[in-house]
C-alpha atoms as a PDB file:
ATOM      1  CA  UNK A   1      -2.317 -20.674  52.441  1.00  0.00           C
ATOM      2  CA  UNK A   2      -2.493 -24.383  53.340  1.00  0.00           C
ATOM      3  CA  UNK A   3      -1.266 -25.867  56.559  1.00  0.00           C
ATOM      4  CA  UNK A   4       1.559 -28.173  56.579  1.00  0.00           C
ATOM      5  CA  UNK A   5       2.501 -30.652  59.254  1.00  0.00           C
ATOM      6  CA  UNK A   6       4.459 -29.037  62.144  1.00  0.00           C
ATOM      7  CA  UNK A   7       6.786 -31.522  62.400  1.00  0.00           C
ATOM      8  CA  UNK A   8       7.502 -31.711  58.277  1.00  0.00           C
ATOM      9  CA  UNK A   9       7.902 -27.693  58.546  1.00  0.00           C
ATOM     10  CA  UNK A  10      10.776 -27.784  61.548  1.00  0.00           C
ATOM     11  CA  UNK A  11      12.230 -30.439  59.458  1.00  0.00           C
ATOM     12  CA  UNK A  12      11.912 -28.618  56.555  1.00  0.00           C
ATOM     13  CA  UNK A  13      13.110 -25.207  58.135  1.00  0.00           C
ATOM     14  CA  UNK A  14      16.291 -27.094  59.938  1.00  0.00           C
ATOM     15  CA  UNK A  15      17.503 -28.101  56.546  1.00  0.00           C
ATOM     16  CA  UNK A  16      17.173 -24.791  54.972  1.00  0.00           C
ATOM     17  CA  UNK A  17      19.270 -23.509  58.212  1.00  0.00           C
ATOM     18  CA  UNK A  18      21.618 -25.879  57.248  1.00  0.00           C
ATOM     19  CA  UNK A  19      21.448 -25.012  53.415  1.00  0.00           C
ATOM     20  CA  UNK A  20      22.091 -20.875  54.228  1.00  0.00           C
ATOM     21  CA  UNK A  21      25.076 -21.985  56.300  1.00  0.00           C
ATOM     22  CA  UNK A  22      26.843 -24.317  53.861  1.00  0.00           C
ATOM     23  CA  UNK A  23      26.631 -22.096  50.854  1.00  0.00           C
ATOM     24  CA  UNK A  24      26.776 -18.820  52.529  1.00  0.00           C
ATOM     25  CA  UNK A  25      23.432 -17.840  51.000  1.00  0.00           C
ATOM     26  CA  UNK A  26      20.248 -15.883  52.393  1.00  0.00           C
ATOM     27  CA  UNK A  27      17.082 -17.616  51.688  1.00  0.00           C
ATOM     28  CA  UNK A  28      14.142 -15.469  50.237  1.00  0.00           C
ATOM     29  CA  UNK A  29      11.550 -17.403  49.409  1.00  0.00           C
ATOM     30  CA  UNK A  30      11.380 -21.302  50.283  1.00  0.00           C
ATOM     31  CA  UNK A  31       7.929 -22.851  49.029  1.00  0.00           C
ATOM     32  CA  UNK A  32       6.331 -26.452  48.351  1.00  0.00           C
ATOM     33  CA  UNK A  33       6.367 -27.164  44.162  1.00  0.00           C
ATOM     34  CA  UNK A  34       4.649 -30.441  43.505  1.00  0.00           C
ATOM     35  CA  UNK A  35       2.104 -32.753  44.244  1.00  0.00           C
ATOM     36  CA  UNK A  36       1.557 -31.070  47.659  1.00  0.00           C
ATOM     37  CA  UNK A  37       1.205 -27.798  46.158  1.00  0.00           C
ATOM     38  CA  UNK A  38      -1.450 -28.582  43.924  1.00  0.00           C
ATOM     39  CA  UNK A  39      -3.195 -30.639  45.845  1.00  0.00           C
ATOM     40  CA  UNK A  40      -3.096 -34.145  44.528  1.00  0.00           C
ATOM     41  CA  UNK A  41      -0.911 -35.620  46.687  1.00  0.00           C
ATOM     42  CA  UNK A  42      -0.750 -39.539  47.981  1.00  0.00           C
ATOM     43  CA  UNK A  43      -0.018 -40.475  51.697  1.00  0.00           C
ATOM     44  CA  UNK A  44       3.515 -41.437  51.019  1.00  0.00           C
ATOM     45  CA  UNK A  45       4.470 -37.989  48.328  1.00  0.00           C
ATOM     46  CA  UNK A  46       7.543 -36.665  48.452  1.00  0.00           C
ATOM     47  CA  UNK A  47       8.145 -32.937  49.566  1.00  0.00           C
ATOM     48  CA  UNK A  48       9.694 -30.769  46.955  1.00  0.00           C
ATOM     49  CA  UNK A  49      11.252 -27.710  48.995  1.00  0.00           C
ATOM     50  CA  UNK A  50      11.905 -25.203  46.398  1.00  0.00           C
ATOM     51  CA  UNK A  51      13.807 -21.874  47.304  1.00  0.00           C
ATOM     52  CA  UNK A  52      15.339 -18.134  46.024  1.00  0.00           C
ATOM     53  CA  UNK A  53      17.966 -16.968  47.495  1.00  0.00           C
ATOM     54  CA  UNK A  54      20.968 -14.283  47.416  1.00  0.00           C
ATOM     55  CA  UNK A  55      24.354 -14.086  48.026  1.00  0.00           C
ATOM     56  CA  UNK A  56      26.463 -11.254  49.442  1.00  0.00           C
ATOM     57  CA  UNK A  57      26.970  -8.342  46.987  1.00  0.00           C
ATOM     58  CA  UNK A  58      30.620  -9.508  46.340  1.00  0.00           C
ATOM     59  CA  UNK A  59      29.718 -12.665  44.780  1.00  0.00           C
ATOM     60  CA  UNK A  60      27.651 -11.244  41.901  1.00  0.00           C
ATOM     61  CA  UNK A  61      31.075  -8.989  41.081  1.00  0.00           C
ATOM     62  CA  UNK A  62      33.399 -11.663  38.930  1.00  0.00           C
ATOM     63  CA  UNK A  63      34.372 -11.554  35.714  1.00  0.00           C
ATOM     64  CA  UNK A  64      33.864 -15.562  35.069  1.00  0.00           C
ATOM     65  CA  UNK A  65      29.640 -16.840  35.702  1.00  0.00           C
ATOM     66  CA  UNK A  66      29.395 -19.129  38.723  1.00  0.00           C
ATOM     67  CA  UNK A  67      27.009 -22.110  39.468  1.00  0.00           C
ATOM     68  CA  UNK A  68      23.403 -20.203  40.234  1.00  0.00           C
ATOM     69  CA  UNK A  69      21.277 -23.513  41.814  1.00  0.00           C
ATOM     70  CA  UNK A  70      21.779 -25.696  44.677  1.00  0.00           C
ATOM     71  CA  UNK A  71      20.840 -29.052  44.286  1.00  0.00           C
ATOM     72  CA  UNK A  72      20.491 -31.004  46.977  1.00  0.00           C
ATOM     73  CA  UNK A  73      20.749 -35.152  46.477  1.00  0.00           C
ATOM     74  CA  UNK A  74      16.875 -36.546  47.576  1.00  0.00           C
ATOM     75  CA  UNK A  75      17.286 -37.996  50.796  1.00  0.00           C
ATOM     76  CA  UNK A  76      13.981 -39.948  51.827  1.00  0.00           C
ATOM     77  CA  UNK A  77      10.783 -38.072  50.430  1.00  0.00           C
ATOM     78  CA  UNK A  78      12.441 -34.806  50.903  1.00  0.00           C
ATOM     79  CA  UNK A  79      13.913 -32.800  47.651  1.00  0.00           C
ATOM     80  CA  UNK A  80      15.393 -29.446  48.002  1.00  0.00           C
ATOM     81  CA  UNK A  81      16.551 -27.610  45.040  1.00  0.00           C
ATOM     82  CA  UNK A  82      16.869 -23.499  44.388  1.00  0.00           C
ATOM     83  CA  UNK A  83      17.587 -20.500  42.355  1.00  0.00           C
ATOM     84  CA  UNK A  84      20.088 -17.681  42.683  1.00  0.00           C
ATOM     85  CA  UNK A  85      18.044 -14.558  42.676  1.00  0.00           C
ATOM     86  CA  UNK A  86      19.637 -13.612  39.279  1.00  0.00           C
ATOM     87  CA  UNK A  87      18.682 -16.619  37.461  1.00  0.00           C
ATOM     88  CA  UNK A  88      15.533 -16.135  39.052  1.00  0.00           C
ATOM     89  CA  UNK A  89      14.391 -12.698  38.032  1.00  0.00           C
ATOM     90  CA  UNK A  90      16.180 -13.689  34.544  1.00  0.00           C
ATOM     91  CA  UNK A  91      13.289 -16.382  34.190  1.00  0.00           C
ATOM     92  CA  UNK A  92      10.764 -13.907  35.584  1.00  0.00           C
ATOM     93  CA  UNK A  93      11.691 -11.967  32.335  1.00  0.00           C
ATOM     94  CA  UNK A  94      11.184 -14.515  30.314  1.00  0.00           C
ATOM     95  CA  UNK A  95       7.613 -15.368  32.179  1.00  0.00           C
ATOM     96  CA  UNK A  96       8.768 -18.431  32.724  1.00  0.00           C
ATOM     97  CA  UNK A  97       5.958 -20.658  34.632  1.00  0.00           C
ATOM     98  CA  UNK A  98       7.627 -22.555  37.382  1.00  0.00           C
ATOM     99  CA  UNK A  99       9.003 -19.085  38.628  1.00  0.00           C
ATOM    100  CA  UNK A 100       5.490 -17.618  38.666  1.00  0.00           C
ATOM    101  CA  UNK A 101       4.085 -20.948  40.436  1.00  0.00           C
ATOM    102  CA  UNK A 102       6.751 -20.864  43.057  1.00  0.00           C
ATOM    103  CA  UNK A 103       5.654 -17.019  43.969  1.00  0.00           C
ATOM    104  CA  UNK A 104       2.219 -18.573  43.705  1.00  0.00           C
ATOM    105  CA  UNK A 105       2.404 -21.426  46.241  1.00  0.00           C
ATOM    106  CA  UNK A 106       0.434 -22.267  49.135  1.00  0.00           C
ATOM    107  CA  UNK A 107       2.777 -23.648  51.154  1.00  0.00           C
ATOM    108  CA  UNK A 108       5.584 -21.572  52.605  1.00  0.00           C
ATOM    109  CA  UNK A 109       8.602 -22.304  54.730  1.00  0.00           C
ATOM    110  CA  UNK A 110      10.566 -19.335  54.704  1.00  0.00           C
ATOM    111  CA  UNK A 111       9.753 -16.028  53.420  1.00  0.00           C
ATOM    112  CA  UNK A 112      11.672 -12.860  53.738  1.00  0.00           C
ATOM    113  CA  UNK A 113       8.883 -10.426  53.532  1.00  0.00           C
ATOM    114  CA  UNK A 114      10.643  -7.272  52.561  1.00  0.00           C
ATOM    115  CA  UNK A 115      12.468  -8.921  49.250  1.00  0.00           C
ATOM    116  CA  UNK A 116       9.732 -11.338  48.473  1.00  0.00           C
ATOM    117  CA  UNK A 117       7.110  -8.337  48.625  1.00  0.00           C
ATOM    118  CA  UNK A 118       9.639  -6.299  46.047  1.00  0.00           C
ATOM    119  CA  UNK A 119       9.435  -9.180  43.506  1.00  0.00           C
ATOM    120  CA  UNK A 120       5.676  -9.331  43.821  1.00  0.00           C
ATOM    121  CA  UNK A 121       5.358  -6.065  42.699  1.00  0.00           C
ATOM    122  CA  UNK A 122       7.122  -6.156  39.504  1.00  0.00           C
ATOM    123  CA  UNK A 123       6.178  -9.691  38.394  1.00  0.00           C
ATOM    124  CA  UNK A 124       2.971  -9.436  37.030  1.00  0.00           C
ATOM    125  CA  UNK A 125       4.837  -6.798  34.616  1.00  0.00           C
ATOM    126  CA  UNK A 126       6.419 -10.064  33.288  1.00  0.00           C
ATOM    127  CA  UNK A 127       3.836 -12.499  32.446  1.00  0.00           C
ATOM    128  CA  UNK A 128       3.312 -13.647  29.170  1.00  0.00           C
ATOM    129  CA  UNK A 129      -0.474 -15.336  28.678  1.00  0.00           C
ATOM    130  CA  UNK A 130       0.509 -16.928  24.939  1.00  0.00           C
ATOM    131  CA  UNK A 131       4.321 -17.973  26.020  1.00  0.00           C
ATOM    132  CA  UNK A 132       2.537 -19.237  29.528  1.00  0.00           C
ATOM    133  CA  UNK A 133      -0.470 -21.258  27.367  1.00  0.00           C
ATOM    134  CA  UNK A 134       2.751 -22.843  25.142  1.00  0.00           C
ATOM    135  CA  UNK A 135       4.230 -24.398  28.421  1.00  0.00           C
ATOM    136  CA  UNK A 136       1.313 -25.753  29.838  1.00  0.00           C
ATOM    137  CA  UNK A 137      -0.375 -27.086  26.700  1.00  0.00           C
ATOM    138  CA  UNK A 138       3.348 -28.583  25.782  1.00  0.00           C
ATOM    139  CA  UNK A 139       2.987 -30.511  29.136  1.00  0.00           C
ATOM    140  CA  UNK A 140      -0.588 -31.470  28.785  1.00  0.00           C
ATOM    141  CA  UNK A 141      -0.234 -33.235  25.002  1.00  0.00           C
ATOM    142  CA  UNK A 142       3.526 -34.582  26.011  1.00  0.00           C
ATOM    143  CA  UNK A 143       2.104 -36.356  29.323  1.00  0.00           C
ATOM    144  CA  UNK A 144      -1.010 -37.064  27.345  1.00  0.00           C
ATOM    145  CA  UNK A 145       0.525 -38.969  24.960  1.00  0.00           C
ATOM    146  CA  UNK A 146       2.733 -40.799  27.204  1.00  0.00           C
ATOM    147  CA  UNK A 147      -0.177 -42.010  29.429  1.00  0.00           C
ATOM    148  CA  UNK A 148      -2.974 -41.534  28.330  1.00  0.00           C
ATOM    149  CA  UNK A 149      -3.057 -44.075  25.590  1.00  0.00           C
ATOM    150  CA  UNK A 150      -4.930 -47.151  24.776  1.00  0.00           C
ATOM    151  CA  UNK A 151      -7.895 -48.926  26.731  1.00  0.00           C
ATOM    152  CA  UNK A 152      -6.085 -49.063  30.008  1.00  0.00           C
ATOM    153  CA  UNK A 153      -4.506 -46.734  31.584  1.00  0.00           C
ATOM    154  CA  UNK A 154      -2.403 -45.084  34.513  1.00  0.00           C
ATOM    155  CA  UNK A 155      -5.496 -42.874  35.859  1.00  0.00           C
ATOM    156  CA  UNK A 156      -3.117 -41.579  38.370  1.00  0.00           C
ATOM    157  CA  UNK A 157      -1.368 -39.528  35.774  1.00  0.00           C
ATOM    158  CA  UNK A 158      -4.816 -37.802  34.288  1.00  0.00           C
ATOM    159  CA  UNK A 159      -3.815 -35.375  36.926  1.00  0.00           C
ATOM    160  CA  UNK A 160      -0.666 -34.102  35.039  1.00  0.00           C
ATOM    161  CA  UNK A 161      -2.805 -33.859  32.030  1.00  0.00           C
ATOM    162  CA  UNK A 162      -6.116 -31.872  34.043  1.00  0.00           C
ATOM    163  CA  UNK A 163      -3.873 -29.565  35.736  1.00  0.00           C
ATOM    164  CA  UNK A 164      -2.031 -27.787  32.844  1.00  0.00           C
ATOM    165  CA  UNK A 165      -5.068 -27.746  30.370  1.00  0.00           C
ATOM    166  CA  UNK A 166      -6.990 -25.914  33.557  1.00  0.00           C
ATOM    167  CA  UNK A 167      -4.214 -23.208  34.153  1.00  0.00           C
ATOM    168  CA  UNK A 168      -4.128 -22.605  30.344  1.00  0.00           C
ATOM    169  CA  UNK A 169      -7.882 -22.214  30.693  1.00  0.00           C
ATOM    170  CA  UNK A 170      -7.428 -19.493  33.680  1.00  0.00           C
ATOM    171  CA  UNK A 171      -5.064 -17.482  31.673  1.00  0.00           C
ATOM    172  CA  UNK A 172      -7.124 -17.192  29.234  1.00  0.00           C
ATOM    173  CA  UNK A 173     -10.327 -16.159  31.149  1.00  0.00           C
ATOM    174  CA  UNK A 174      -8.449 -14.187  33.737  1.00  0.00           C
ATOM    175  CA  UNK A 175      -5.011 -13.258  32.075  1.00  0.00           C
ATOM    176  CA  UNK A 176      -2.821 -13.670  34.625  1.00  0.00           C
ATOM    177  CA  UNK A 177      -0.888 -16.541  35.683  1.00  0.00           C
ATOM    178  CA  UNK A 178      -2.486 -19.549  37.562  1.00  0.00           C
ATOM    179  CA  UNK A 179      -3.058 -20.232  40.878  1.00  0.00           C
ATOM    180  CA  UNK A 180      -1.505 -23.543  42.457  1.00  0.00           C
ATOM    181  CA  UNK A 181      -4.260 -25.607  43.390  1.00  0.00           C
ATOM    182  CA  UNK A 182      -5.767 -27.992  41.649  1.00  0.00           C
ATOM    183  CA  UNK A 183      -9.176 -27.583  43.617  1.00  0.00           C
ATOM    184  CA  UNK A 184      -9.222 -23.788  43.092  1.00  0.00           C
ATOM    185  CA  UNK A 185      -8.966 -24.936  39.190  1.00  0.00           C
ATOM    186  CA  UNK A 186     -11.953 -26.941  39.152  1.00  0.00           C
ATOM    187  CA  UNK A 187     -13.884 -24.535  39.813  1.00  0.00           C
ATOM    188  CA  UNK A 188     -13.735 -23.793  36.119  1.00  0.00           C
ATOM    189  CA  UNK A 189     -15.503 -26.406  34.847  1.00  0.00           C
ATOM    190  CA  UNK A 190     -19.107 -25.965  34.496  1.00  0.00           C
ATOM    191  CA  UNK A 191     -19.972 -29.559  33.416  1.00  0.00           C
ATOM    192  CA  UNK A 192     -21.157 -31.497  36.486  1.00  0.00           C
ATOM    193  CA  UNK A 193     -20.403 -34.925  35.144  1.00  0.00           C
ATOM    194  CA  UNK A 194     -16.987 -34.020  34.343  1.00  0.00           C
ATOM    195  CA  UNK A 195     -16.716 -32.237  37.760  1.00  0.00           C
ATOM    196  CA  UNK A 196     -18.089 -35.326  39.853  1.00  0.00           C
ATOM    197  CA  UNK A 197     -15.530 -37.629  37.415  1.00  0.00           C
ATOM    198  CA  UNK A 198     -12.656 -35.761  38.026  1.00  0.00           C
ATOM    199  CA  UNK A 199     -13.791 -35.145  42.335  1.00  0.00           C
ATOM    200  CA  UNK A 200     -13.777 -38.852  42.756  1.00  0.00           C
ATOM    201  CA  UNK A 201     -10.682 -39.616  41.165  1.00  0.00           C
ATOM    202  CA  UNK A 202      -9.120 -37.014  43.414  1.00  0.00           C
ATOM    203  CA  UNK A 203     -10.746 -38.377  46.528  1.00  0.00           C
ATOM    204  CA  UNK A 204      -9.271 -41.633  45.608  1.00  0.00           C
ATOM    205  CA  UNK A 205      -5.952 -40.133  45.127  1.00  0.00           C
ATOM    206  CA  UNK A 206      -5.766 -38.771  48.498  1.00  0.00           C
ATOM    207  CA  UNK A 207      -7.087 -41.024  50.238  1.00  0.00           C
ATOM    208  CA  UNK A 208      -4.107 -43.478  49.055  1.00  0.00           C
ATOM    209  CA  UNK A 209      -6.166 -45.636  47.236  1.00  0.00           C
ATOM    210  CA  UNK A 210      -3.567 -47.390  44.714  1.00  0.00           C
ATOM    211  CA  UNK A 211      -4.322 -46.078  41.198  1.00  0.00           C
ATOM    212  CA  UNK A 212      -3.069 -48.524  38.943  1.00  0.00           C
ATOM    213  CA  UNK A 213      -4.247 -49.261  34.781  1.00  0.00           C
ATOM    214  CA  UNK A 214      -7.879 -49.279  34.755  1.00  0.00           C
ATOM    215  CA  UNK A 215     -10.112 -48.330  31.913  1.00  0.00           C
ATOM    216  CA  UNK A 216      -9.944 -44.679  30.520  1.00  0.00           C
ATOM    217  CA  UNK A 217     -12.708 -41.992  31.868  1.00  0.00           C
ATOM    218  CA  UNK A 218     -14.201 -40.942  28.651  1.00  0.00           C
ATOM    219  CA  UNK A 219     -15.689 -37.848  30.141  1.00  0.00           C
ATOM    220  CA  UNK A 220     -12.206 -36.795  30.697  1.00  0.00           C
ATOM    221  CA  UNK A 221     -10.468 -38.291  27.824  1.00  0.00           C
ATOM    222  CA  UNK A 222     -13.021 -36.106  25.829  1.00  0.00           C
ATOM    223  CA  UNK A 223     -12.484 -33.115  28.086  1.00  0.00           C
ATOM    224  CA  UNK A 224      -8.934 -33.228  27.327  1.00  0.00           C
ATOM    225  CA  UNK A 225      -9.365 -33.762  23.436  1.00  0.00           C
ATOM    226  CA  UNK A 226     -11.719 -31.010  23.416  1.00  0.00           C
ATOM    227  CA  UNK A 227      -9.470 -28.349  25.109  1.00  0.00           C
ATOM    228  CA  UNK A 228      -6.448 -29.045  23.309  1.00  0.00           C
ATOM    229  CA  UNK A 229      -8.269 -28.758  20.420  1.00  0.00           C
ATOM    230  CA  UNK A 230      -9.561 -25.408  21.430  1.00  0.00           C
ATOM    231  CA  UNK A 231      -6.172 -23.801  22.559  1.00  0.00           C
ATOM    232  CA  UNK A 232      -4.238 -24.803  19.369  1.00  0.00           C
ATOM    233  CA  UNK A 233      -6.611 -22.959  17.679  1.00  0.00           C
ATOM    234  CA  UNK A 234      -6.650 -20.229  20.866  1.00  0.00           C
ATOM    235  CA  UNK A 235      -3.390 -19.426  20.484  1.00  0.00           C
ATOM    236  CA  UNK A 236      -3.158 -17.502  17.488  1.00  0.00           C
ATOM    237  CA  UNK A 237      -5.111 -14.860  18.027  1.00  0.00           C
ATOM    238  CA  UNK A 238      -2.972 -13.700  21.628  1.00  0.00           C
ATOM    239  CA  UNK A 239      -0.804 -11.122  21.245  1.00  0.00           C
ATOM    240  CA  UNK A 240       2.381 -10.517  23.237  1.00  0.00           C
ATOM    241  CA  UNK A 241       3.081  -8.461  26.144  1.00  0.00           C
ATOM    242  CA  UNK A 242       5.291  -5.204  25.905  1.00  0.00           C
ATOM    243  CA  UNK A 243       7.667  -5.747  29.118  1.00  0.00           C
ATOM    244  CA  UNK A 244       9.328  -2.939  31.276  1.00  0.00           C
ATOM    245  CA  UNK A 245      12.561  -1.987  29.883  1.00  0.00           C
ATOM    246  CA  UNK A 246      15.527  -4.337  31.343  1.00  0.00           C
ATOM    247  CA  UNK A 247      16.718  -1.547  33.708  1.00  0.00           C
ATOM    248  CA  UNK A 248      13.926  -2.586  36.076  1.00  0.00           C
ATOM    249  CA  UNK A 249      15.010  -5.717  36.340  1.00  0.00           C
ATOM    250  CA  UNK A 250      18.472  -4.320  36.664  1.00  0.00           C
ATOM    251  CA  UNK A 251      17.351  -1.969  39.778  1.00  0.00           C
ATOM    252  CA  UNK A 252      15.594  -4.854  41.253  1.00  0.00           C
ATOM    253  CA  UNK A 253      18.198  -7.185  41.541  1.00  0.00           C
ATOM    254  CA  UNK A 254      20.370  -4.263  43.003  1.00  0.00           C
ATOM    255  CA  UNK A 255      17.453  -3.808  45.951  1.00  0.00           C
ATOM    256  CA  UNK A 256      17.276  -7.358  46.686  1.00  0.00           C
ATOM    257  CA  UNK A 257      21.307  -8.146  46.919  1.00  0.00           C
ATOM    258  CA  UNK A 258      22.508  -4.940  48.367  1.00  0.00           C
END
């Protein structure tokens, strides 16, 4: 669990008061998604409060869906944005990464232990290694390709790259969904070039150093070549998960509303 400053958590806690109030919602789980999460944050990063939450029993009973996030306009360098716990445990069944990141996160504003400890119990029950590899590699190749072409470069965004092509790598050696931070990551590379490459451009990050175009790393350029490489061939041989049968899912979301 990372430490967050004081004043950014009453802040941060206030607003979620505020949020409960308005919509008539009880907050579960509110965590830090981002940057800040992972660990690659700049001085001046925003704060991306994401949250699960419930509403009384009564609301859940209509014939006609209602709206399941709250979305919050971005005021400043704060962003608040959540899930109703349905929608939630519906993307928990379909092992859908963000979920199991949020659950994952090592910053946390607001937890209500009872509820959030009866959704870690079932989730691992739900995660999908090959479906989880398919997101992150998506993201990896699709930010790749948008900057990480060409001579120079924005070496900023090699993080957006580095982190999904790691967490694909940790499901695969550990199959089970990936922790948050990018430091815990590293420590799955084995190649000390690479390692002291990819340290220094992180030190540089955080310290608020500007990084604009500069030349490509081609230690990392061939890291990243290599491993997508290796999980498009990877992929086929994973097979899928059985999940529990839906009435778990079912029972759960009657526990956590009721």
């Amino acid at each position: 669990m990372r430490i967050i400053d004081t004043n950014i958590k009453q802040t941060v806690c206030k607003k979620l008061a505020i949020i409960e109030k308005e919509y008539n919602v009880n907050i579960i789980l509110a965590i830090e998604s981002g940057s800040r999460a992972w660990g690659f944050e700049s001085t001046d990063s925003d704060y991306d409060v994401r949250f699960i939450y419930r509403h009384e029993l009564k609301w859940y009973l209509n014939v006609l869906p209602r709206r399941d996030v709250i979305e919050l306009p971005i005021e400043g360098i704060e962003d608040y944005s959540g899930w109703d716990i349905r929608k939630a445990l519906f993307l928990m069944n379909k092992s859908n990464p963000v979920l199991f990141e949020w659950l994952k996160s090592p910053i946390v504003y607001k937890v209500d232990e009872g509820r959030f400890n009866m959704i870690l119990d079932i989730h691992k029950s739900y995660f999908s290694p090959i479906s989880s590899i398919y997101h992150y590699m998506h993201m990896a190749k699709r930010n790749a390709s948008d900057f990480l072409i060409g001579n120079k470069i924005k070496v900023k965004k090699y993080f957006y790259v580095l982190r999904p092509i790691l967490a694909s790598i940790w499901i695969e050696k550990y199959n089970e969904s990936p922790p948050m931070e990018f430091e815990t990551l590293l420590n799955l590379i084995s190649d000390k070039n690479l390692l002291d490459d990819i340290q220094l451009l992180l030190q540089r990050k955080k310290a608020g150093i500007e990084l604009g175009m500069e030349n490509k790393i081609h230690s990392i350029n061939h890291f990243i070549q290599e491993m997508v490489m290796h999980f498009d061939k990877a992929t086929r041989s994973f097979n899928p998960r059985e999940k529990p049968k839906a009435d778990t899912l079912n029972d759960l979301l009657w526990k956590l509303v009721f």
